[in-house]
Protein backbone atom coordinates (compact mmCIF):
# COMPACT_ATOMS: atom_id res chain seq x y z
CA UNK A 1 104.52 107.11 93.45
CA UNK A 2 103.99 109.42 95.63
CA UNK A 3 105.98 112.47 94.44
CA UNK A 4 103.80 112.49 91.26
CA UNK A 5 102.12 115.52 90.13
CA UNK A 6 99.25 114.90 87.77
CA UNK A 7 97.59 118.30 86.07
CA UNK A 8 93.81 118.39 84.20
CA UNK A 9 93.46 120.74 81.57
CA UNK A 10 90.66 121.26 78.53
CA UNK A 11 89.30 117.90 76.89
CA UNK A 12 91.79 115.43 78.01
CA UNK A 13 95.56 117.54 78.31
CA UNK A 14 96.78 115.84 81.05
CA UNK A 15 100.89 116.29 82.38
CA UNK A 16 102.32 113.42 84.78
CA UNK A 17 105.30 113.94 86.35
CA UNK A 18 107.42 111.41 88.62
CA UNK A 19 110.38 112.63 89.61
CA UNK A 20 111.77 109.90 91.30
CA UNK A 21 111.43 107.66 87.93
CA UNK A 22 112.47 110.83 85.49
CA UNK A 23 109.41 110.83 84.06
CA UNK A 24 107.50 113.65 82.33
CA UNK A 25 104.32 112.23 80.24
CA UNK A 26 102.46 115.02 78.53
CA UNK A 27 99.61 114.05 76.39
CA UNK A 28 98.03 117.63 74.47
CA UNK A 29 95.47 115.66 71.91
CA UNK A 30 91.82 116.34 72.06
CA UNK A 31 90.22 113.56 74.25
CA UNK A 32 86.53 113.78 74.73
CA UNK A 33 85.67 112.12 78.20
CA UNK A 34 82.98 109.81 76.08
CA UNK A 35 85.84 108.14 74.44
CA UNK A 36 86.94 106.37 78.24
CA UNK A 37 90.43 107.27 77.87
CA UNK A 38 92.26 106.68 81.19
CA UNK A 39 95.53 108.77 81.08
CA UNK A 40 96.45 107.51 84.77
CA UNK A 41 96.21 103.62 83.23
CA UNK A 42 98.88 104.81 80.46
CA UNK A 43 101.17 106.07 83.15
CA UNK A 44 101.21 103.25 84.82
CA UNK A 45 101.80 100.76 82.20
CA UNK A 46 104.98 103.43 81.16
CA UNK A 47 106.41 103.30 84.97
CA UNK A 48 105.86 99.47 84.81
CA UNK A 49 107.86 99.21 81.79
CA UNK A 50 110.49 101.17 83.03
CA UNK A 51 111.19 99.02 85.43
C-alpha cells in the first residue's frame, strides 16, 4: 500500500509499517543477505492473510 514505510537496518532488521491495515512487522534477527531472505515477500503474504 502506499502509506507503507519500510526501514533497513544492520544484517537484515527490517520494520514495515501499514497504517491503513494496522500493521507493524518488525523482524530484529540476524539475516545475512547470502541466506535470500525477502522481508518484503513476508509482508505481503501477512497483508494477504489479513484480508
Amino acid at each position: 500500500p502506499k502509506d507503507t514505510v519500510w526501514m533497513e537496518g544492520h544484517d537484515g532488521q527490517t520494520v514495515a509499517i501499514i497504517a491503513s491495515e494496522q500493521l507493524v512487522v518488525v523482524r530484529l534477527g540476524l539475516t545475512p543477505a547470502k541466506l535470500g531472505y525477502r522481508p518484503q515477500t513476508m509482508v505481503g503474504a501477512l497483508v494477504k492473510a489479513l484480508h
